[in-house]
N, C-alpha and C. Protein backbone atom coordinates (compact mmCIF):
# COMPACT_ATOMS: atom_id res chain seq x y z
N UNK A 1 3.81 -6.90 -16.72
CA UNK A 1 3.17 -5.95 -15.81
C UNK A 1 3.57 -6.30 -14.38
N UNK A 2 3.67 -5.14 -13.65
CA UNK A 2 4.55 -5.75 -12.17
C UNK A 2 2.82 -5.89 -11.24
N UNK A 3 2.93 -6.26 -10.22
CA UNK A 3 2.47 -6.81 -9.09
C UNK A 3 1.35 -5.90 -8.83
N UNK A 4 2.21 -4.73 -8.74
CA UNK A 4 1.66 -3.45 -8.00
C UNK A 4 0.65 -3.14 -9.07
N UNK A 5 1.59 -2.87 -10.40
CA UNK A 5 0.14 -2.34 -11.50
C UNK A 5 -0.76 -3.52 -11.76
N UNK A 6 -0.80 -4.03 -11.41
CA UNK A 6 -1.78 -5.60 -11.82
C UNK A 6 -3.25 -5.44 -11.13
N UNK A 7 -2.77 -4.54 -9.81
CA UNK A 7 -3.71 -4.27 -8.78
C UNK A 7 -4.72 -3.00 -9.04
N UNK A 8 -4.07 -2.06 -9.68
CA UNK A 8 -4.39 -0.91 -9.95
C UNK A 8 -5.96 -0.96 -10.33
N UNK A 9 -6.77 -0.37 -10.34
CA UNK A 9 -8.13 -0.41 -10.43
C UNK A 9 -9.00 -1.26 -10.28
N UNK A 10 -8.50 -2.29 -9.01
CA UNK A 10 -9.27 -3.72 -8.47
C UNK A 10 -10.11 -3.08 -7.55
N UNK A 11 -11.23 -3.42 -7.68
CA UNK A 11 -12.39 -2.98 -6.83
C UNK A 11 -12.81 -4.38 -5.93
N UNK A 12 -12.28 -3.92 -4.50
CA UNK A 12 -12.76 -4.60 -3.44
C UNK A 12 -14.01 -5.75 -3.01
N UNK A 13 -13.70 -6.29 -2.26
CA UNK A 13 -15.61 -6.69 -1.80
C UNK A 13 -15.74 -5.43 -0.96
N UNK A 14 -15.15 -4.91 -0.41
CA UNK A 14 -15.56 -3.74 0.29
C UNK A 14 -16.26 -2.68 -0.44
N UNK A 15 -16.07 -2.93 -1.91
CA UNK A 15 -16.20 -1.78 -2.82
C UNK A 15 -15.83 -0.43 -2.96
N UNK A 16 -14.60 -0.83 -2.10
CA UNK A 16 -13.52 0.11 -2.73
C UNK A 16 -12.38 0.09 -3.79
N UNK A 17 -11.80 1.11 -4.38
CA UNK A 17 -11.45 0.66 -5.85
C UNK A 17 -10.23 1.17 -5.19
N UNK A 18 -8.64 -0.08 -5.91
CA UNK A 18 -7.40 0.43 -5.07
C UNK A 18 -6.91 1.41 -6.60
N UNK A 19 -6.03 1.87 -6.25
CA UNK A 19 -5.46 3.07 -7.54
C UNK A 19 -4.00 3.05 -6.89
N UNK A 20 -2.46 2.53 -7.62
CA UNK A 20 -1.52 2.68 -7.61
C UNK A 20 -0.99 4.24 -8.36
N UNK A 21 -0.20 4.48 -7.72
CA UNK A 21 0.90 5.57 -7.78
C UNK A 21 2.03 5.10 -7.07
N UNK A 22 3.24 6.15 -7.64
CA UNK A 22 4.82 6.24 -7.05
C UNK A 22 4.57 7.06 -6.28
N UNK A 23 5.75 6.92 -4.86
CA UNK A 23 6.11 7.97 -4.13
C UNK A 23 7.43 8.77 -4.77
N UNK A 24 7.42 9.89 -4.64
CA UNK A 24 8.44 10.92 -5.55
C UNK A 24 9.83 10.64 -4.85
N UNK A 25 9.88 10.18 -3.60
CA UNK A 25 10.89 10.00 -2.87
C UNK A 25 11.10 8.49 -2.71
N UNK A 26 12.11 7.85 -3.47
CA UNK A 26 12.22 6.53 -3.12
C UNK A 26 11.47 5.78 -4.24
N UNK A 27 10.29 6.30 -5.08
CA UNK A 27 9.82 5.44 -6.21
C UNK A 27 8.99 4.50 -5.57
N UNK A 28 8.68 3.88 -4.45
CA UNK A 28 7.73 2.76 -4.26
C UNK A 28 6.69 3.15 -4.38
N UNK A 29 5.63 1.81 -4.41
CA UNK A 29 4.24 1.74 -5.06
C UNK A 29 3.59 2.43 -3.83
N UNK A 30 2.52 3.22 -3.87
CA UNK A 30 1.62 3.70 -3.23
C UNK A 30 0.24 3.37 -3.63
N UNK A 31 -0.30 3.25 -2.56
CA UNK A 31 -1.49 2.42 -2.84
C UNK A 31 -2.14 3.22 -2.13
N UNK A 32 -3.94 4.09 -2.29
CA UNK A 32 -5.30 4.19 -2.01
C UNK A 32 -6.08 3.53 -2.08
N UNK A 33 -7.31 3.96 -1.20
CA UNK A 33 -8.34 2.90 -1.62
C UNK A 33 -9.66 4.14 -1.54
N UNK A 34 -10.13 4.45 -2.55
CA UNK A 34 -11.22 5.01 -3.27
C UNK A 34 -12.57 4.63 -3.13
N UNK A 35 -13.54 5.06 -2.37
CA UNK A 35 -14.42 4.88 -2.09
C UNK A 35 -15.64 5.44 -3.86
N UNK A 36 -16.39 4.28 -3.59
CA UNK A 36 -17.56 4.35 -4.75
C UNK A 36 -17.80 5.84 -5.48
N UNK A 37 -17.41 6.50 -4.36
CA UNK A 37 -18.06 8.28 -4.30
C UNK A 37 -17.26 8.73 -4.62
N UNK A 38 -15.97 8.16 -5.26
CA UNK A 38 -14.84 9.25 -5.98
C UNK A 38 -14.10 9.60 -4.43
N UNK A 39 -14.23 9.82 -3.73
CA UNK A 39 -13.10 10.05 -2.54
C UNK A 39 -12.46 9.34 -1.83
N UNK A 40 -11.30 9.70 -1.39
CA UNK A 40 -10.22 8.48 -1.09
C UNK A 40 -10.52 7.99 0.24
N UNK A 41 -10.49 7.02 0.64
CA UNK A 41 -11.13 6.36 2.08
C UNK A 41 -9.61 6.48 2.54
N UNK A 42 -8.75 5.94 2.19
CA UNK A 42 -7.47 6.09 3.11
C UNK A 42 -5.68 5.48 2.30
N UNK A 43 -4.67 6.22 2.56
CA UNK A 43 -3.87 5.69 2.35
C UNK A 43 -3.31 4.42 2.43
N UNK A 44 -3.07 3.48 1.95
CA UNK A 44 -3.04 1.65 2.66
C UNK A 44 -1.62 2.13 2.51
N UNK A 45 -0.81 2.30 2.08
CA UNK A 45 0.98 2.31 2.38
C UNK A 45 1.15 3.58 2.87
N UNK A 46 2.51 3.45 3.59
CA UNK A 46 2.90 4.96 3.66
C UNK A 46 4.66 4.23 3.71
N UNK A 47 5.43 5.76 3.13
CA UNK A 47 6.53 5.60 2.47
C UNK A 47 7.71 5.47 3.81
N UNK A 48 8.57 4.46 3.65
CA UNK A 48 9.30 5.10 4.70
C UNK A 48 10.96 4.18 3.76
N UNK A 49 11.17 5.53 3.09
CA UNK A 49 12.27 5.02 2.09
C UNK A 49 13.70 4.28 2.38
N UNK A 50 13.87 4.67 3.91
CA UNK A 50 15.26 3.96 4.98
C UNK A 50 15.08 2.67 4.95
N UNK A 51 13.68 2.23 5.01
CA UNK A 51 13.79 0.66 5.52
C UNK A 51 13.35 -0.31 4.35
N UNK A 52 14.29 -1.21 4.42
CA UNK A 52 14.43 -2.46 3.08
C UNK A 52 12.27 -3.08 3.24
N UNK A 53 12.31 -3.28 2.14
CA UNK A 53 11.27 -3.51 1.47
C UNK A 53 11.90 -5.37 0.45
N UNK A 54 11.20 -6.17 0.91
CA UNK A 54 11.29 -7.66 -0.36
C UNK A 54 10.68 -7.21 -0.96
N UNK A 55 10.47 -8.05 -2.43
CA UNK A 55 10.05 -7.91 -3.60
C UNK A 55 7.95 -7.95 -3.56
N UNK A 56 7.14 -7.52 -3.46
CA UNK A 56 5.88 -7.19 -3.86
C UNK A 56 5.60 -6.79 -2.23
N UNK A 57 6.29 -5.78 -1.36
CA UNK A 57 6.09 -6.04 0.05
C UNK A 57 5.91 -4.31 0.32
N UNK A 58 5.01 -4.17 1.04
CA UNK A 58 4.55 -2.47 1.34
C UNK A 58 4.46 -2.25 3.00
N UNK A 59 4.98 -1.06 3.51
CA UNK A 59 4.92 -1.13 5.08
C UNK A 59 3.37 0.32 5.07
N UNK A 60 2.38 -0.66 5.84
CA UNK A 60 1.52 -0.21 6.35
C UNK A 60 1.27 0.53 7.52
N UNK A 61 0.53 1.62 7.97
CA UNK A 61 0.83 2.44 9.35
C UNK A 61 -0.12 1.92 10.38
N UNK A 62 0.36 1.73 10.92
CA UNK A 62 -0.97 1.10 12.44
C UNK A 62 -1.83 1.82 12.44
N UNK A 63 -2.08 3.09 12.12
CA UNK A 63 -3.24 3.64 12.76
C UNK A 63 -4.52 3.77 11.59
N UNK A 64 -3.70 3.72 10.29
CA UNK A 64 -4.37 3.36 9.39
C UNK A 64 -5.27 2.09 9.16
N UNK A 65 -4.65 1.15 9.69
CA UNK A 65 -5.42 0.18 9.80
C UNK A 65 -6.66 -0.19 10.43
N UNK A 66 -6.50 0.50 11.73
CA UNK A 66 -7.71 1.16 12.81
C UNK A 66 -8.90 1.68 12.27
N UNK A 67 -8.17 2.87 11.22
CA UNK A 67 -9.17 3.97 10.17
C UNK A 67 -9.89 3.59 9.58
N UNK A 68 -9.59 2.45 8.83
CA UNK A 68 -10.05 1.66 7.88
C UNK A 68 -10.15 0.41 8.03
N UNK A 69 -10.27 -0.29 9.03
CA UNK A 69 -10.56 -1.90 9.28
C UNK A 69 -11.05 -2.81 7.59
N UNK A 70 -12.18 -2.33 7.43
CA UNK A 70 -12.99 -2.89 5.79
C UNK A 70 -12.02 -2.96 5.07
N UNK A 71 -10.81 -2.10 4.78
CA UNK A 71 -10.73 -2.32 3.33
C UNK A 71 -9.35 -2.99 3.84
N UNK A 72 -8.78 -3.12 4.75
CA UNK A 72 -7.60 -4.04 5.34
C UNK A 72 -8.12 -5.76 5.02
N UNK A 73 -9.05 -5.45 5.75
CA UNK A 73 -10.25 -7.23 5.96
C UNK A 73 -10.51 -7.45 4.12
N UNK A 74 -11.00 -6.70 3.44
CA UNK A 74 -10.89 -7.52 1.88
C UNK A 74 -9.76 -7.42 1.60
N UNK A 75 -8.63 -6.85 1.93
CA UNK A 75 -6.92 -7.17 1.12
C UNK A 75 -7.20 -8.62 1.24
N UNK A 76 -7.35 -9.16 2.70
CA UNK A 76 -7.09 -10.29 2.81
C UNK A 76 -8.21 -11.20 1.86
N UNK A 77 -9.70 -11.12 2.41
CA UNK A 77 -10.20 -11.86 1.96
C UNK A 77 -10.09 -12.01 0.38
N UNK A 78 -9.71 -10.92 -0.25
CA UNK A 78 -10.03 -11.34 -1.71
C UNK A 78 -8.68 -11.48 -1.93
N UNK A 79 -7.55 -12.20 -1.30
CA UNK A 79 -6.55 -12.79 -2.15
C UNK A 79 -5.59 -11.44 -2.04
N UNK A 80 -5.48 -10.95 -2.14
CA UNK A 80 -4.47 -10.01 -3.06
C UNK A 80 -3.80 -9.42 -1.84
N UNK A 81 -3.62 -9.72 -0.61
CA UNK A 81 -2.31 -9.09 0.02
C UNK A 81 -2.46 -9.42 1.74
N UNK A 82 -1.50 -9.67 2.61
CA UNK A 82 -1.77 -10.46 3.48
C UNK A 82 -0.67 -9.26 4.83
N UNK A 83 -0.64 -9.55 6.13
CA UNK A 83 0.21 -8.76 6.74
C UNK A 83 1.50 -9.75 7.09
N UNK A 84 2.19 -9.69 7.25
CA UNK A 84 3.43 -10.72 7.36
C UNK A 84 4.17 -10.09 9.15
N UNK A 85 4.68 -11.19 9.17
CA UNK A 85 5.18 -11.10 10.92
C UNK A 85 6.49 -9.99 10.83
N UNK A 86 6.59 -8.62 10.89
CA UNK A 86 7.84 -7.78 10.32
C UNK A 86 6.89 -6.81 10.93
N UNK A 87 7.55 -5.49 12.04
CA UNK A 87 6.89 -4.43 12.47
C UNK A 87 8.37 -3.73 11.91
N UNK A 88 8.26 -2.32 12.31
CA UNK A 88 9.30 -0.99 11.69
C UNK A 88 9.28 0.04 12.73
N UNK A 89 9.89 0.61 13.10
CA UNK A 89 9.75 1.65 13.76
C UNK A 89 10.01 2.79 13.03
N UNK A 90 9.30 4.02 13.59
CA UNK A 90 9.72 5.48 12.58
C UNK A 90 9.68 6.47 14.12
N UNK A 91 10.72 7.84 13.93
CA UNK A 91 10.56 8.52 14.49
C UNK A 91 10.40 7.84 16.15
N UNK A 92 9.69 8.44 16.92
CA UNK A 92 9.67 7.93 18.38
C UNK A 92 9.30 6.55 18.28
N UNK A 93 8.43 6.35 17.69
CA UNK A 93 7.72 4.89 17.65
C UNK A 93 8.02 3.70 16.96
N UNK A 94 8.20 3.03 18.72
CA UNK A 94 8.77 1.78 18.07
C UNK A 94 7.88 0.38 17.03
N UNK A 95 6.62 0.53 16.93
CA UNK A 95 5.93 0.15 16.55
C UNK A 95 4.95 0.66 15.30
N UNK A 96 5.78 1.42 14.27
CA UNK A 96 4.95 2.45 13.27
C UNK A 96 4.13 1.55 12.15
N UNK A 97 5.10 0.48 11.97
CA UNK A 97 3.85 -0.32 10.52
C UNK A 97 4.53 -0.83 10.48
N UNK A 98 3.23 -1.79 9.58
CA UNK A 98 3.53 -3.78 9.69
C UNK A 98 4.18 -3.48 8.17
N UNK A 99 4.69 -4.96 7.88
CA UNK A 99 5.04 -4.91 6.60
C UNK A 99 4.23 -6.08 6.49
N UNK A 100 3.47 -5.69 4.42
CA UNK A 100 2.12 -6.24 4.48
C UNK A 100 2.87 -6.48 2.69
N UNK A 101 2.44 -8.15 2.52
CA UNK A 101 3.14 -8.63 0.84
C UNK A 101 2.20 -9.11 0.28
N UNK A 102 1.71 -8.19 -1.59
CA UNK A 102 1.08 -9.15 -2.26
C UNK A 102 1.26 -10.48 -2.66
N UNK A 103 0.13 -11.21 -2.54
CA UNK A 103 -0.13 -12.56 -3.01
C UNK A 103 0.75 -13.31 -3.60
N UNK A 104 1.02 -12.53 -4.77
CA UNK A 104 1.30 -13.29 -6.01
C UNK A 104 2.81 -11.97 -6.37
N UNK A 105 3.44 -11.96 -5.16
CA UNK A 105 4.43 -11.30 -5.40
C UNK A 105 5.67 -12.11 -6.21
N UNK A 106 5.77 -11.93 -7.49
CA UNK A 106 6.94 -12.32 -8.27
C UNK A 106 7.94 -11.88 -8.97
N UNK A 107 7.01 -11.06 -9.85
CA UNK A 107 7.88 -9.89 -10.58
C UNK A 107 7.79 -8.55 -10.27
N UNK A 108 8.30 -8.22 -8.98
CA UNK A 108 8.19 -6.33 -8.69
C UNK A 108 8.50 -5.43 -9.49
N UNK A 109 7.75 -4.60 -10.23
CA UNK A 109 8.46 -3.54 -11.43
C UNK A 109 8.62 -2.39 -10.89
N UNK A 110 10.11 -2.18 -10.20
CA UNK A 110 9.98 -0.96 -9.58
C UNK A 110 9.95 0.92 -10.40
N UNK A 111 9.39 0.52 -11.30
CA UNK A 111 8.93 1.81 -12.60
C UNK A 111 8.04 1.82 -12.55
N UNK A 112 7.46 2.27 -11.35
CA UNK A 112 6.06 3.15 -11.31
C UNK A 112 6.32 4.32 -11.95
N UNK A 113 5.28 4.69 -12.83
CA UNK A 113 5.02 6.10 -13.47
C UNK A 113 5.10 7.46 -12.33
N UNK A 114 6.28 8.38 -12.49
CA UNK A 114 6.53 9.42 -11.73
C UNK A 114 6.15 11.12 -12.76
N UNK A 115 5.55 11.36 -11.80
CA UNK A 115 4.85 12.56 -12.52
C UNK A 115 3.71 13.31 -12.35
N UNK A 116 2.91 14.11 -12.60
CA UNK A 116 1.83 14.39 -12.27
C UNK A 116 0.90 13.64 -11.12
N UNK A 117 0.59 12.66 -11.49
CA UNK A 117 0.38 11.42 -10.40
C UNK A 117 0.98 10.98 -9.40
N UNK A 118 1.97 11.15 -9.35
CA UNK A 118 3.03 10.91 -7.95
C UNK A 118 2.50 11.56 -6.59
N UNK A 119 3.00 10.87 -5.59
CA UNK A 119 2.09 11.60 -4.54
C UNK A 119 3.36 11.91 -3.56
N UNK A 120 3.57 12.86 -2.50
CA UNK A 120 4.44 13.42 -1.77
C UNK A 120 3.92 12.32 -0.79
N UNK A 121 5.42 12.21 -0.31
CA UNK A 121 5.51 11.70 1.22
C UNK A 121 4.60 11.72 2.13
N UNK A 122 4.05 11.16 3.06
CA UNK A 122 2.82 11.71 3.83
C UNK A 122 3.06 10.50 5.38
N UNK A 123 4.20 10.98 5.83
CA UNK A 123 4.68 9.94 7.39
C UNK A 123 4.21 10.54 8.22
């Protein structure tokens, strides 16, 4: 089982529940975080298929992080994913998202399930 699906329905201390999907463009893991109430609190990755990615490593959007402070603060506290010293630029901005690596990044399975579940681009 890769990294990404390992994570898939881990419910937070924040008590939010994360839910993996592919992006249709590029195949990387996409990650939500699902609030108790069935609705999505916020995108934690966003896709940006140009720029190299290491093995269990996702680029996060600054402003998202802002949006959602809580469920950034349990990635960390409960282990499972940390922000690493690596910014990206997109479009005008030279500063668009951090690049942020699970824990226990070892075996990346880049065969996320594409399909119905897949989610469109969203930069």
């Amino acid at each position: 089982m890769s990294n990404f699906a390992s994570i898939n329905g881990k419910v937070l201390s924040s008590g939010h529940e994360l839910r993996v999907h592919s992006y249709r463009h590029g195949h990387r893991a996409m990650i939500r975080a699902w609030t108790s109430q069935g609705e999505v609190e916020c995108d934690i990755t966003v896709n940006l298929p140009e720029e190299r990615l290491g093995e269990g490593e996702f680029f996060v959007r600054n402003e998202t992080r802002e949006f959602a402070p809580e469920v950034f603060q349990a990635l960390i506290k409960d282990g499972i994913a940390e922000p690493i010293d690596r910014m990206v630029g997109a479009g005008y901005v030279e500063q668009y998202a951090q690049v942020w690596r699970l824990k226990s990044a070892l075996d990346l399975d880049e065969t996320l399930p594409v399909g119905p579940a897949a989610v469109d681009e969203q930069t």
